[in-house]
C-alpha atoms as a PDB file:
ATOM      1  CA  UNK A   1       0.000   0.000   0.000  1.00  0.00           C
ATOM      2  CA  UNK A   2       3.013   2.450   0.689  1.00  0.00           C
ATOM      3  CA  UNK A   3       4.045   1.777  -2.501  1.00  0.00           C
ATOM      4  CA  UNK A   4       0.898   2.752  -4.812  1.00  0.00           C
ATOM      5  CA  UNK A   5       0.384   5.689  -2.425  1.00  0.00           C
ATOM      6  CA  UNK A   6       4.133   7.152  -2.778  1.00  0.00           C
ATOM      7  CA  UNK A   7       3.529   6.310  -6.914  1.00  0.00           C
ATOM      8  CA  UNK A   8       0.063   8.834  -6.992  1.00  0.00           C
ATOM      9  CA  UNK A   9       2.112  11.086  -4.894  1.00  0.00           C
ATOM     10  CA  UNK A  10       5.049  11.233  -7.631  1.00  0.00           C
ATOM     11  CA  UNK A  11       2.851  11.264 -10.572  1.00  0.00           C
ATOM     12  CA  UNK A  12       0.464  14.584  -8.825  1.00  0.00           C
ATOM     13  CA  UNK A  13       3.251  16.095  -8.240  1.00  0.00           C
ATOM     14  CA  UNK A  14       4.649  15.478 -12.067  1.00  0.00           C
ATOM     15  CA  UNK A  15       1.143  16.950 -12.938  1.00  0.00           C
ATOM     16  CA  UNK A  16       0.976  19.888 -11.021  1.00  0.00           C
ATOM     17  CA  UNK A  17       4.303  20.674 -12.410  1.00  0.00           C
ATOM     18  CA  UNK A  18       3.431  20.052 -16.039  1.00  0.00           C
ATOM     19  CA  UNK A  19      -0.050  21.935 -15.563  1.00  0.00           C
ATOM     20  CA  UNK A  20       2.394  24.883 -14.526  1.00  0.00           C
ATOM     21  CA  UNK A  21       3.260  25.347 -18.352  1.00  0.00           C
ATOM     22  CA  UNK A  22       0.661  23.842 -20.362  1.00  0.00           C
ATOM     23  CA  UNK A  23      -2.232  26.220 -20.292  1.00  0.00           C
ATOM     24  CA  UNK A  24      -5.372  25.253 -22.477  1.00  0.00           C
ATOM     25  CA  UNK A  25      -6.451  28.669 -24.480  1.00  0.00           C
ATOM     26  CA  UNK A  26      -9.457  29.221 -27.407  1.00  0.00           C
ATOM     27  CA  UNK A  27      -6.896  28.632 -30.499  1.00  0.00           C
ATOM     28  CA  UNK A  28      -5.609  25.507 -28.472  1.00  0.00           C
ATOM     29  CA  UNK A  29      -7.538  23.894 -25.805  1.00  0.00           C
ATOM     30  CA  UNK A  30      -5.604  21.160 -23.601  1.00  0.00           C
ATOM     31  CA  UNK A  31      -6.224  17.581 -24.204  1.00  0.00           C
ATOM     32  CA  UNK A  32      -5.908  15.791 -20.481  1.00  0.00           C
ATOM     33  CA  UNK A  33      -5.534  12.092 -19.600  1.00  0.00           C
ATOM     34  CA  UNK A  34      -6.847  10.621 -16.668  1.00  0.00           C
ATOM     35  CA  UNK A  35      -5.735   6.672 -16.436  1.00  0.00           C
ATOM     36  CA  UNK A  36      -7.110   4.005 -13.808  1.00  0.00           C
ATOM     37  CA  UNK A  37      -6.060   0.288 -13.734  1.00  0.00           C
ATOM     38  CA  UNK A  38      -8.998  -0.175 -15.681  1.00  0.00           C
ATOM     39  CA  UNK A  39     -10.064   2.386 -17.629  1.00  0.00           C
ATOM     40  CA  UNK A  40      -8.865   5.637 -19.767  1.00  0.00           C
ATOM     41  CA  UNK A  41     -10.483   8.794 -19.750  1.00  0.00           C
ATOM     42  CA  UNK A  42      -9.246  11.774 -21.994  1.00  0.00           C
ATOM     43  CA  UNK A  43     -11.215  15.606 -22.335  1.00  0.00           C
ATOM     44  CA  UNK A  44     -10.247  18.584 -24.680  1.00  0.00           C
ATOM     45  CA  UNK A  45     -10.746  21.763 -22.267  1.00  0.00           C
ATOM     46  CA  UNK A  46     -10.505  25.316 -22.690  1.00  0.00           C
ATOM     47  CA  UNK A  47      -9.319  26.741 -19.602  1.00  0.00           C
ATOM     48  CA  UNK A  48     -10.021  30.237 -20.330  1.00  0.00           C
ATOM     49  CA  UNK A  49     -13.826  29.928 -20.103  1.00  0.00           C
ATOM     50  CA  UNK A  50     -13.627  26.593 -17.851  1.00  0.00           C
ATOM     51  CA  UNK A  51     -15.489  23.904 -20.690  1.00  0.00           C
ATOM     52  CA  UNK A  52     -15.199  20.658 -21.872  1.00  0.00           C
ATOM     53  CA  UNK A  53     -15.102  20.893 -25.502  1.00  0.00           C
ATOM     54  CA  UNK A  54     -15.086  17.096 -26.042  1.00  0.00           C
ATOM     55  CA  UNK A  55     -14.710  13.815 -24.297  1.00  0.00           C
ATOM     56  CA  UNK A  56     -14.078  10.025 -24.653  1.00  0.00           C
ATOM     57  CA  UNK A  57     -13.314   7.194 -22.525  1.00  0.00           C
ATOM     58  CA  UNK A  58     -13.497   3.725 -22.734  1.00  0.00           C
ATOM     59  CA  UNK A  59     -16.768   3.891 -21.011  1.00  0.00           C
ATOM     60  CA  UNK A  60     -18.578   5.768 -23.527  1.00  0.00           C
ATOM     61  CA  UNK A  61     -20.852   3.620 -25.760  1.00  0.00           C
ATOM     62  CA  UNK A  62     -19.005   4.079 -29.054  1.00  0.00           C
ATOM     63  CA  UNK A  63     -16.342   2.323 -27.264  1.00  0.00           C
ATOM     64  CA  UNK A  64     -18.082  -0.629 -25.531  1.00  0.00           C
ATOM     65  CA  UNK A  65     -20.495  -1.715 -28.750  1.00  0.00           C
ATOM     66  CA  UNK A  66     -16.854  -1.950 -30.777  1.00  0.00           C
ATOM     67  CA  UNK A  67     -14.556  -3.325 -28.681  1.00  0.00           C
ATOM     68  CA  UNK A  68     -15.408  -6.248 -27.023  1.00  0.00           C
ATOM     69  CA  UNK A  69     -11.914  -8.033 -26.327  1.00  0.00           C
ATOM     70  CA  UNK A  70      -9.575  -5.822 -27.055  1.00  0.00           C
ATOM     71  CA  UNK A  71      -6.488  -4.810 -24.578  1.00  0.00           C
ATOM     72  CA  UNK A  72      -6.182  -2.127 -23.015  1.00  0.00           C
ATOM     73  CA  UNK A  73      -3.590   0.088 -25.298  1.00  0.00           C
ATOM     74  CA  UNK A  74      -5.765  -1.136 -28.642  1.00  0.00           C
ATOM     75  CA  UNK A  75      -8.778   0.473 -26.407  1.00  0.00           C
ATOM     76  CA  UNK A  76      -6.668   3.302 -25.633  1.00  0.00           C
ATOM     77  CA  UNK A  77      -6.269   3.978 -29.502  1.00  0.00           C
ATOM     78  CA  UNK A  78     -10.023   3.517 -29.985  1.00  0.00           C
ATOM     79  CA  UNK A  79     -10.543   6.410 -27.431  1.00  0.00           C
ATOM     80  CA  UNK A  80      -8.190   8.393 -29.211  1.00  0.00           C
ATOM     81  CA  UNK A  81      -9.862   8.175 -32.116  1.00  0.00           C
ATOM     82  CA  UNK A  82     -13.248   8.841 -30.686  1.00  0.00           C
ATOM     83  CA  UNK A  83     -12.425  11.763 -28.861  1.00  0.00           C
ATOM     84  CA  UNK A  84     -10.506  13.356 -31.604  1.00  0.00           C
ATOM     85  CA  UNK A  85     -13.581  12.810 -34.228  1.00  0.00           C
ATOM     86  CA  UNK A  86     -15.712  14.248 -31.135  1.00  0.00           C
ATOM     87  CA  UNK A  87     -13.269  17.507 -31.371  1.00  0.00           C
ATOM     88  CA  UNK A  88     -13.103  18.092 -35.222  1.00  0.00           C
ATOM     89  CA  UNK A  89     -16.583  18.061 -35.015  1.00  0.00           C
ATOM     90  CA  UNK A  90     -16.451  20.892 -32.493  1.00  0.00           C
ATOM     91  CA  UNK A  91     -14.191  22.371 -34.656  1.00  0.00           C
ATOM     92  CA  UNK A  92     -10.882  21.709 -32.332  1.00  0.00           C
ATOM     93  CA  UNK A  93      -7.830  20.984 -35.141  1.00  0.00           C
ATOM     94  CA  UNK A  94      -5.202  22.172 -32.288  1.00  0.00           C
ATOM     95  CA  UNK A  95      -4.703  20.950 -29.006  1.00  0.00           C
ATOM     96  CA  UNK A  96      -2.020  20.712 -26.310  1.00  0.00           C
ATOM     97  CA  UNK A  97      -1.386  17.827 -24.830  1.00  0.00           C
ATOM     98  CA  UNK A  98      -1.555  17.118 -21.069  1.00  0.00           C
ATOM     99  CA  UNK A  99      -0.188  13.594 -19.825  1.00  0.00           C
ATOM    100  CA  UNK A 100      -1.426  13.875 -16.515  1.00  0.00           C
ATOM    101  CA  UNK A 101       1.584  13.251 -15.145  1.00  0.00           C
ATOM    102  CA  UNK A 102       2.235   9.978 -16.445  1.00  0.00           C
ATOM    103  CA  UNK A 103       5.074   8.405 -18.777  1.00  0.00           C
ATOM    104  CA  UNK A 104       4.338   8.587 -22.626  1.00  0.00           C
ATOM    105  CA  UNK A 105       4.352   4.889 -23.085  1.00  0.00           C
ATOM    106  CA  UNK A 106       1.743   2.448 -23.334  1.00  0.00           C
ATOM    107  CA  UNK A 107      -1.859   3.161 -23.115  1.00  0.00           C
ATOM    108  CA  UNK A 108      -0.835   7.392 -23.080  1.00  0.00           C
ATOM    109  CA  UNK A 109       0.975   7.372 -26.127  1.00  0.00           C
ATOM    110  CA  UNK A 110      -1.808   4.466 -27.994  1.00  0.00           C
ATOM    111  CA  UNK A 111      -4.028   7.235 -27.311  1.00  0.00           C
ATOM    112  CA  UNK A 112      -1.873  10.514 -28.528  1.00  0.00           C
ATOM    113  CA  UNK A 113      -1.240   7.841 -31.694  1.00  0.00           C
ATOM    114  CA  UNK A 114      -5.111   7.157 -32.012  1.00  0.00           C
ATOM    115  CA  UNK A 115      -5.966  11.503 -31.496  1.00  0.00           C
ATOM    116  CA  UNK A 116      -3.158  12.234 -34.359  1.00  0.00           C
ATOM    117  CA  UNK A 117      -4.258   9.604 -36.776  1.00  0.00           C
ATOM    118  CA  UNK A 118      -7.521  10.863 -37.060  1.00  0.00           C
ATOM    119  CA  UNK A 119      -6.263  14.307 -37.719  1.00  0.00           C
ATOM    120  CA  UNK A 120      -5.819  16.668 -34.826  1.00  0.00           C
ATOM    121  CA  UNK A 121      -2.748  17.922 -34.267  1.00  0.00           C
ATOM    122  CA  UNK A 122       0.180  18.348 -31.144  1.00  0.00           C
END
């Protein structure tokens, strides 16, 4: 237990760090990651007016309905791709992206690979 609490210590203070640069604006809102054991979550927010332009996870029904036994990097791609379909459509073609304080590797970067392919840009 001393463990996993000492590793969300390190990674929220990695975050708060990061979030002390990357500021989400109009032109480019911030695209933030949010990862659980389970589960991915990802948001495009403008932090100037304080709104979620867009979201995904790998709760959201697009998600479930297609990917039944998938792992959980191919998800993360899936969510990727949702979210950044989800954005164009909002008219979002810039964003800056916010790791949450975690490594780009694995799931992270599946999802940064899923949100480029599909158009938006970083």
């Amino acid at each position: 237990m001393a463990l996993d609490e000492g590793k969300r210590k390190g990674r929220k203070r990695r975050h708060r760090r990061i979030r002390k640069r990357i500021v989400g604006s109009v032109e480019r809102p911030r695209l933030s990651v949010f990862k659980s054991a389970r589960h991915i979550y990802a948001q495009i927010v403008d932090d100037e007016r304080g709104r979620t332009l867009a979201a995904a996870s790998t709760l959201s029904s697009e998600i479930k309905e297609n990917d039944r036994k998938g792992n959980k990097t191919a998800t993360s791609k899936l969510v990727g791709e949702l979210l950044a379909v989800k954005a164009l459509a909002a008219s979002v073609h810039q964003v800056v992206f916010d790791r949450g304080g975690y490594k780009f590797h694995g799931r992270v970067k599946a999802l940064a690979a899923g949100v480029r392919e599909k158009g938006l840009k970083f």
